[in-house]
C-alpha atoms as a PDB file:
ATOM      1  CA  UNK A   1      99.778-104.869  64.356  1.00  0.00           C
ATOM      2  CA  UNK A   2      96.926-103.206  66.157  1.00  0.00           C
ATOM      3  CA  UNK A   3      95.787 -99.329  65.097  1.00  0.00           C
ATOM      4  CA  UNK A   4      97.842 -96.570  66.931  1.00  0.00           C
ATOM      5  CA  UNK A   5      95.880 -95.098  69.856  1.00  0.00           C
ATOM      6  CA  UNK A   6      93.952 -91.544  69.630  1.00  0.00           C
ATOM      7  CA  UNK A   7      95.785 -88.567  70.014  1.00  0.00           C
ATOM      8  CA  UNK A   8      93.678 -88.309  73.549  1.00  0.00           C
ATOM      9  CA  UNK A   9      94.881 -91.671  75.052  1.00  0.00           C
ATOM     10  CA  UNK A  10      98.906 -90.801  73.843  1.00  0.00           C
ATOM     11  CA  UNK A  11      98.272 -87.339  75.183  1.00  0.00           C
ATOM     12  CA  UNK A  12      97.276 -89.001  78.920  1.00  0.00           C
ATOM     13  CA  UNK A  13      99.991 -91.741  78.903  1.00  0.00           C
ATOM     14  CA  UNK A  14     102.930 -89.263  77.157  1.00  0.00           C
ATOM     15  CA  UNK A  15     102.490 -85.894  75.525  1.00  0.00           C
ATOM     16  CA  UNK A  16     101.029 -83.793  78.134  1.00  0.00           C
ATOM     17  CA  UNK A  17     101.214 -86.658  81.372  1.00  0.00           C
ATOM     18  CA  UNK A  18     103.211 -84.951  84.044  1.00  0.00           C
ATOM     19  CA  UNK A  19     105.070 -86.057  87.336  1.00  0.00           C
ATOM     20  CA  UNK A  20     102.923 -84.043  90.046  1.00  0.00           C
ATOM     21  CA  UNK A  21     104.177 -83.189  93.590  1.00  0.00           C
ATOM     22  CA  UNK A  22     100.710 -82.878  95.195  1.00  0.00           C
ATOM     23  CA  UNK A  23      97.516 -84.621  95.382  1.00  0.00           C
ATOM     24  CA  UNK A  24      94.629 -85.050  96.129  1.00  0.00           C
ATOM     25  CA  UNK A  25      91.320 -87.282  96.069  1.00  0.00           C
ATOM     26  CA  UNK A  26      90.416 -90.414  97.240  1.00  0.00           C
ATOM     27  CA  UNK A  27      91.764 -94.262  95.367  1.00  0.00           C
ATOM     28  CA  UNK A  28      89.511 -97.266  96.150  1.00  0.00           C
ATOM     29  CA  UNK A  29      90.979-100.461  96.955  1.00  0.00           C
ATOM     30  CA  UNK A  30      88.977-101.887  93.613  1.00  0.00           C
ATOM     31  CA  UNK A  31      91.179 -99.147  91.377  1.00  0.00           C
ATOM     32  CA  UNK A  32      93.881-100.539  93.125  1.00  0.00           C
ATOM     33  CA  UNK A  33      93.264-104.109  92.229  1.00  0.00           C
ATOM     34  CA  UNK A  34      92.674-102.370  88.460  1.00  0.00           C
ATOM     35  CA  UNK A  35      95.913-101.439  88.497  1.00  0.00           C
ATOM     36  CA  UNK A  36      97.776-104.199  89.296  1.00  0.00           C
ATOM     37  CA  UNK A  37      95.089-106.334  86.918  1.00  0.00           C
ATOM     38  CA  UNK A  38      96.548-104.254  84.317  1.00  0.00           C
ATOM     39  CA  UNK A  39     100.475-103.597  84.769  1.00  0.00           C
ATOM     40  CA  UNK A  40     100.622-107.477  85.609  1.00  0.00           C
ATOM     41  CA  UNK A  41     100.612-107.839  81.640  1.00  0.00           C
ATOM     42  CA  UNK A  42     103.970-105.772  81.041  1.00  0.00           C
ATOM     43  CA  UNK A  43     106.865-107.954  79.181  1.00  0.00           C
ATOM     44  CA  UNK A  44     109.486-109.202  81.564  1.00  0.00           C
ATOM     45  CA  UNK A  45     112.320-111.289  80.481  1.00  0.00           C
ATOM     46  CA  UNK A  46     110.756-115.426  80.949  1.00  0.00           C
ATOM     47  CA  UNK A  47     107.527-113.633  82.251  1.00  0.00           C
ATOM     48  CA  UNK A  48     109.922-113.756  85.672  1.00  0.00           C
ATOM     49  CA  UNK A  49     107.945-110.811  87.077  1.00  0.00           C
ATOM     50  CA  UNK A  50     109.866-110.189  90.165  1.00  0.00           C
ATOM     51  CA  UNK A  51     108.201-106.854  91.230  1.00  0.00           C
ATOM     52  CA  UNK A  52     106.061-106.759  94.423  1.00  0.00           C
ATOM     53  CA  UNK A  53     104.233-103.829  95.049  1.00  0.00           C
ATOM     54  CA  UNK A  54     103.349-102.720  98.377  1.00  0.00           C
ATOM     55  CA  UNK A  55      99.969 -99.899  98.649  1.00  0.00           C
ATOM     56  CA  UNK A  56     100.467 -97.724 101.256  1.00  0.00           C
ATOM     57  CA  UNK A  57      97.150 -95.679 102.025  1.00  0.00           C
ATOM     58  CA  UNK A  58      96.196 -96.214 105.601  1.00  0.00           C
ATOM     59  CA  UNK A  59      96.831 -93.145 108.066  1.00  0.00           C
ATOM     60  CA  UNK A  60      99.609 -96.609 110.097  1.00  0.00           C
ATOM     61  CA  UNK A  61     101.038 -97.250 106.775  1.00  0.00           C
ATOM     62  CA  UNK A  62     102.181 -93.858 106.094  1.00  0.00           C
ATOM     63  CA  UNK A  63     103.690 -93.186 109.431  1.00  0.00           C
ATOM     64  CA  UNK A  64     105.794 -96.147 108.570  1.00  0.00           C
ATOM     65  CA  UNK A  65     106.700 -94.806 105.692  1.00  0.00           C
ATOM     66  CA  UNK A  66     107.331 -91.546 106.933  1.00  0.00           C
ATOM     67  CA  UNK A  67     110.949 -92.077 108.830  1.00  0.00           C
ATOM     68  CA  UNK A  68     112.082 -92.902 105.846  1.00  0.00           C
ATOM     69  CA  UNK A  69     110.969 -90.128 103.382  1.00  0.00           C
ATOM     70  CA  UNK A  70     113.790 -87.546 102.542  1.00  0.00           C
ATOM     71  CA  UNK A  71     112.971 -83.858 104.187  1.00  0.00           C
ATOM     72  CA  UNK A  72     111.467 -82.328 100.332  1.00  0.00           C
ATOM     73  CA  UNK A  73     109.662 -85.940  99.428  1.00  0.00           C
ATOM     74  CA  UNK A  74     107.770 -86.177 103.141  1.00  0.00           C
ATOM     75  CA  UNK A  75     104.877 -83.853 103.152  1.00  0.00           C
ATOM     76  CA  UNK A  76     103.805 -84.667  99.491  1.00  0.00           C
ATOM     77  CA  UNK A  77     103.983 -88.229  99.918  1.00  0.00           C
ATOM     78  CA  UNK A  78     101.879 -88.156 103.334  1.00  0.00           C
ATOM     79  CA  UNK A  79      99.260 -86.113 101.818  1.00  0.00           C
ATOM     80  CA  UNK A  80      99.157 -88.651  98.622  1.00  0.00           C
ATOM     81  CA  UNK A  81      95.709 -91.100  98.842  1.00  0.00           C
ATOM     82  CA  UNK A  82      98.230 -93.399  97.872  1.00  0.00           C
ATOM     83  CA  UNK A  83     101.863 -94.646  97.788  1.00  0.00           C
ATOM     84  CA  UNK A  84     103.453 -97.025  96.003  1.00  0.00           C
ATOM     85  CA  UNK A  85     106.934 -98.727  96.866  1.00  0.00           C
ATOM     86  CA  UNK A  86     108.275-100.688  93.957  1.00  0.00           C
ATOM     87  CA  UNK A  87     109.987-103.477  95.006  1.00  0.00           C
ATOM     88  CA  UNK A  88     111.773-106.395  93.648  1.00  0.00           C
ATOM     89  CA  UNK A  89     112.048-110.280  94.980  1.00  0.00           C
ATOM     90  CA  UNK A  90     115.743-111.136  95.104  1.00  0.00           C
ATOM     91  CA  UNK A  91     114.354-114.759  94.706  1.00  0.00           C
ATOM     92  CA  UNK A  92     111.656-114.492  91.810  1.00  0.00           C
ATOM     93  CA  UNK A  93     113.214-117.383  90.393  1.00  0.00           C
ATOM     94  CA  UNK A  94     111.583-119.478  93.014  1.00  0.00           C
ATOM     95  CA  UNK A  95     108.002-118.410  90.951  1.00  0.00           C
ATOM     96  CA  UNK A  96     109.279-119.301  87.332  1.00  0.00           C
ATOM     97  CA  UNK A  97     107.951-122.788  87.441  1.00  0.00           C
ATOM     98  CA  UNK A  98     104.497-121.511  87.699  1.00  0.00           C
ATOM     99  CA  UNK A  99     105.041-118.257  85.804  1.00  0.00           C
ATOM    100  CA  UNK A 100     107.591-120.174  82.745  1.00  0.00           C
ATOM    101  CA  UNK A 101     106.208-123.715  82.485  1.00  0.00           C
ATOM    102  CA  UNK A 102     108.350-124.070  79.102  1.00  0.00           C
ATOM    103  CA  UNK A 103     111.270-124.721  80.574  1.00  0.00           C
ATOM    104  CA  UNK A 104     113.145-124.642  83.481  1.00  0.00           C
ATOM    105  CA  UNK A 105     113.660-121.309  83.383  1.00  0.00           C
ATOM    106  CA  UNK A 106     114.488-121.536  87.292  1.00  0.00           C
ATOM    107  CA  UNK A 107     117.930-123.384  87.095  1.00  0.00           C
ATOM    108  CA  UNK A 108     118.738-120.404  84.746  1.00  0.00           C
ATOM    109  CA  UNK A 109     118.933-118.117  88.249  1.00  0.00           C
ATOM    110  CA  UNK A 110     119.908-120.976  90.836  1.00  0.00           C
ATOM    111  CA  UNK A 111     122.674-120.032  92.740  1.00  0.00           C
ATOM    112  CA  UNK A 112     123.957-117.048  94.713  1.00  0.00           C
ATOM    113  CA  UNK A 113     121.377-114.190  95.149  1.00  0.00           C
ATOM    114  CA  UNK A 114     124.137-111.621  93.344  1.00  0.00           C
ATOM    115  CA  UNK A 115     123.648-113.920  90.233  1.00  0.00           C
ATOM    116  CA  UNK A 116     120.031-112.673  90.413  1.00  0.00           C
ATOM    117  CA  UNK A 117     120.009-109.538  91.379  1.00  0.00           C
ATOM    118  CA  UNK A 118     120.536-107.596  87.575  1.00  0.00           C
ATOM    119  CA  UNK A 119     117.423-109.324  86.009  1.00  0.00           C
ATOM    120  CA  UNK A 120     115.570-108.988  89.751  1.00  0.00           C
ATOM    121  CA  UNK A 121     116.476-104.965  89.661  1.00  0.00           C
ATOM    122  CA  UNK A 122     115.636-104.391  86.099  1.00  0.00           C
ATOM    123  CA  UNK A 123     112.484-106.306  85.441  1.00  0.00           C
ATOM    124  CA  UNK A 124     111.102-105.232  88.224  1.00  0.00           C
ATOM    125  CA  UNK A 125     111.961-101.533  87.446  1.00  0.00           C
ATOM    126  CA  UNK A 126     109.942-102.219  84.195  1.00  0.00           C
ATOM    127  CA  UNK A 127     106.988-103.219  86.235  1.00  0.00           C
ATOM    128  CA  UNK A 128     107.512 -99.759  88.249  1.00  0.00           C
ATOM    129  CA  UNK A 129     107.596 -98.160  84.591  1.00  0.00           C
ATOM    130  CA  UNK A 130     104.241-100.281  83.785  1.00  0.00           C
ATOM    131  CA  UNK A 131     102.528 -99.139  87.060  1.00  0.00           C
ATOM    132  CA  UNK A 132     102.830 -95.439  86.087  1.00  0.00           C
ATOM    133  CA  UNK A 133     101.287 -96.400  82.397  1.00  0.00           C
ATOM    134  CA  UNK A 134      98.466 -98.066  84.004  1.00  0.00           C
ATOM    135  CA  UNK A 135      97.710 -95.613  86.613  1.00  0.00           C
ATOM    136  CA  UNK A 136      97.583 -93.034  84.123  1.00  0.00           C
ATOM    137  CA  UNK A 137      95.575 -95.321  81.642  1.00  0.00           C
ATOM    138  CA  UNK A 138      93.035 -95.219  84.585  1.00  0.00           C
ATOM    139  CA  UNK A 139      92.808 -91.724  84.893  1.00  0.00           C
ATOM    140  CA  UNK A 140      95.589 -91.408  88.047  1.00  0.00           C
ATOM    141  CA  UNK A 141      98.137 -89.023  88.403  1.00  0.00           C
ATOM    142  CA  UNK A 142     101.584 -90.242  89.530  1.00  0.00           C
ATOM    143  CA  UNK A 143     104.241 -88.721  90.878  1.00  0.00           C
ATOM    144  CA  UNK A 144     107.319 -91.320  91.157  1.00  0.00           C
ATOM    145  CA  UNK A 145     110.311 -90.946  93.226  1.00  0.00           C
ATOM    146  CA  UNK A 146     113.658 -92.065  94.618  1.00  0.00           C
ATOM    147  CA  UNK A 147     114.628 -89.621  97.716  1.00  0.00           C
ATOM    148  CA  UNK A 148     113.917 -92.127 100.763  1.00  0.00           C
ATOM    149  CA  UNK A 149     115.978 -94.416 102.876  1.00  0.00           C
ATOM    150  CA  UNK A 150     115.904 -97.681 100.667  1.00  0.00           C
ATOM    151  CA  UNK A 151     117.208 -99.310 104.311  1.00  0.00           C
ATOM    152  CA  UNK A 152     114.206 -98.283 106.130  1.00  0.00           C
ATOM    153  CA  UNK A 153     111.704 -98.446 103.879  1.00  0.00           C
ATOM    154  CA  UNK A 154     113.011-102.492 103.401  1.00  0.00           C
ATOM    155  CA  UNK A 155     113.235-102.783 107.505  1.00  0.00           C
ATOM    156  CA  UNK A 156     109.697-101.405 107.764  1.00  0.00           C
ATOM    157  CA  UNK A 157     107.804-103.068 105.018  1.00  0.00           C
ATOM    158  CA  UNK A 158     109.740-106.168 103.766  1.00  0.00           C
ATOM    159  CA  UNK A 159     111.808-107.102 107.094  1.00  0.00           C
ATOM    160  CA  UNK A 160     112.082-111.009 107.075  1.00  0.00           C
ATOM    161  CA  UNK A 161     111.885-111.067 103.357  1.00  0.00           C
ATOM    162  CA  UNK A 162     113.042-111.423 100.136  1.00  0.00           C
ATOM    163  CA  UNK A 163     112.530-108.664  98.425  1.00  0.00           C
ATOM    164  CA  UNK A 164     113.794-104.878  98.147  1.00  0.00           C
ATOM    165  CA  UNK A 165     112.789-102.132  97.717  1.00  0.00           C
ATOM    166  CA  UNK A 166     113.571 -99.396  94.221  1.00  0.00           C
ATOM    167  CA  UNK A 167     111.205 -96.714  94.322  1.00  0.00           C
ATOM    168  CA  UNK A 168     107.847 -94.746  95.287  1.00  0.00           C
ATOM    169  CA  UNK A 169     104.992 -93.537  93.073  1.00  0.00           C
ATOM    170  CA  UNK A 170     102.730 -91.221  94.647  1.00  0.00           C
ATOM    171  CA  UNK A 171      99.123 -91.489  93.072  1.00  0.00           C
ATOM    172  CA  UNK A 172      95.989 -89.658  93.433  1.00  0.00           C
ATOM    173  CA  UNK A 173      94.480 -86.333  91.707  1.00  0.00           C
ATOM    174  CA  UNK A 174      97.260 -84.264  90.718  1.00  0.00           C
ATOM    175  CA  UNK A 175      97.473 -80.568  91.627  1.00  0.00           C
ATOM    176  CA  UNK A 176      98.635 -78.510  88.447  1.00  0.00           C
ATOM    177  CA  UNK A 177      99.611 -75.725  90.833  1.00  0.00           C
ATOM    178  CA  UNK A 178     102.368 -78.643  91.987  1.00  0.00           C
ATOM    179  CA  UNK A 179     104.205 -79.263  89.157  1.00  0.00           C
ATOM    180  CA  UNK A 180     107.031 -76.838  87.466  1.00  0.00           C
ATOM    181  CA  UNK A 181     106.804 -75.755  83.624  1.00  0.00           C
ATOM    182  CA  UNK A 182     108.057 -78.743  81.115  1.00  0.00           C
ATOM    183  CA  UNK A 183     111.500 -79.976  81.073  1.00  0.00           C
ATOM    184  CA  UNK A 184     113.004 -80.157  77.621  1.00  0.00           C
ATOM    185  CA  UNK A 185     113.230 -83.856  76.290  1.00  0.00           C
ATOM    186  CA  UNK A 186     116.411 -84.810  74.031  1.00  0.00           C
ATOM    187  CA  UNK A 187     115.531 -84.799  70.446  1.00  0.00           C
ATOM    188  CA  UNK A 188     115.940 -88.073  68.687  1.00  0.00           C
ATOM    189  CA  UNK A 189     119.636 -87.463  66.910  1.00  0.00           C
ATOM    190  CA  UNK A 190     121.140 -86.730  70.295  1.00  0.00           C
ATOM    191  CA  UNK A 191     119.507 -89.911  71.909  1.00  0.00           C
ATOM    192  CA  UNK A 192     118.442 -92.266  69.269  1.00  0.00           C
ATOM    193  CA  UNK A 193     119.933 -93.574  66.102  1.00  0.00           C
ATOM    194  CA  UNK A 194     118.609 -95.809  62.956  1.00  0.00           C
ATOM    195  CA  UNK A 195     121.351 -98.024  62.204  1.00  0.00           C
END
């Protein structure tokens, strides 16, 4: 087992790491490629890896984005340097070949897409989960979000595809003048037991 990380590095991934509701700064396209260099290397179950991830930044990308924003998501998410929309391939099984050379791990999710679609949604969700650890491993702030119009958010970025989308991560600077005082957290004997 490896040594547990500084008190520094858990305080920027957990401890004091906050969901922020306005940003600022700039995000180069190189930090972006960082990212995704380092969230690529999450677990997912046969290394399937069905997320796609889609960067919105450019002034055209966000007015795309912006029909489908909900009314209290739209201005923060416009004024982001960068969106994320998590998606997921409904056919990442058509990738295992290359990504599970072991076995044929693709006959495993052959078949109707509906057959696919619980191991599409939640390995992919991991890889959302995995973005915001690797953003803030790189010094981002994130502010993730559900509160669009999945419909038009697919129609507008993934029309003619595969894949779907699950949810949005703002990232940039955070504003701490955006973000409300600390929500409680369950303590461990009302969420977690050692059996």
């Amino acid at each position: 087992m490896s040594e547990p990380l500084n008190t520094a590095a858990l305080d920027q991934l957990f401890n004091t790491a906050r969901t922020y509701n306005g940003f600022g700064g700039e995000i180069s396209d190189e930090t972006l490629r960082r990212l995704y260099d380092l969230l690529k290397w999450g677990p997912t179950s046969a290394n399937s890896s069905p997320a796609r991830f889609v960067f919105v930044k450019s002034p055209e990308a966000k007015q795309k984005l912006a029909p489908a924003l909900s009314e209290g998501n739209r201005q923060k998410t416009l004024a982001a340097p960068v969106t994320v929309i998590v998606g997921f391939d409904q056919d990442f099984h058509e990738k295992l070949p290359y990504l599970f050379p072991h076995t044929d791990a693709k006959a495993w999710f052959d078949g109707p897409r509906e057959g696919r679609h619980e191991a599409a949604f939640r390995n992919g969700t991991l890889q959302g989960a995995y973005l915001i650890l690797a953003a803030r491993a790189l010094g981002l702030d994130t502010g993730p979000m559900s509160g669009f119009d999945n419909a038009l958010v697919d129609e507008a970025f993934f029309k003619g595809t595969t894949i779907k989308s699950n949810f949005l991560v703002n990232l940039g600077a955070g504003d701490p003048a955006s973000i409300f005082p600390r929500s409680p957290r369950l303590p461990f004997d009302e969420a977690a037991r050692i059996e």
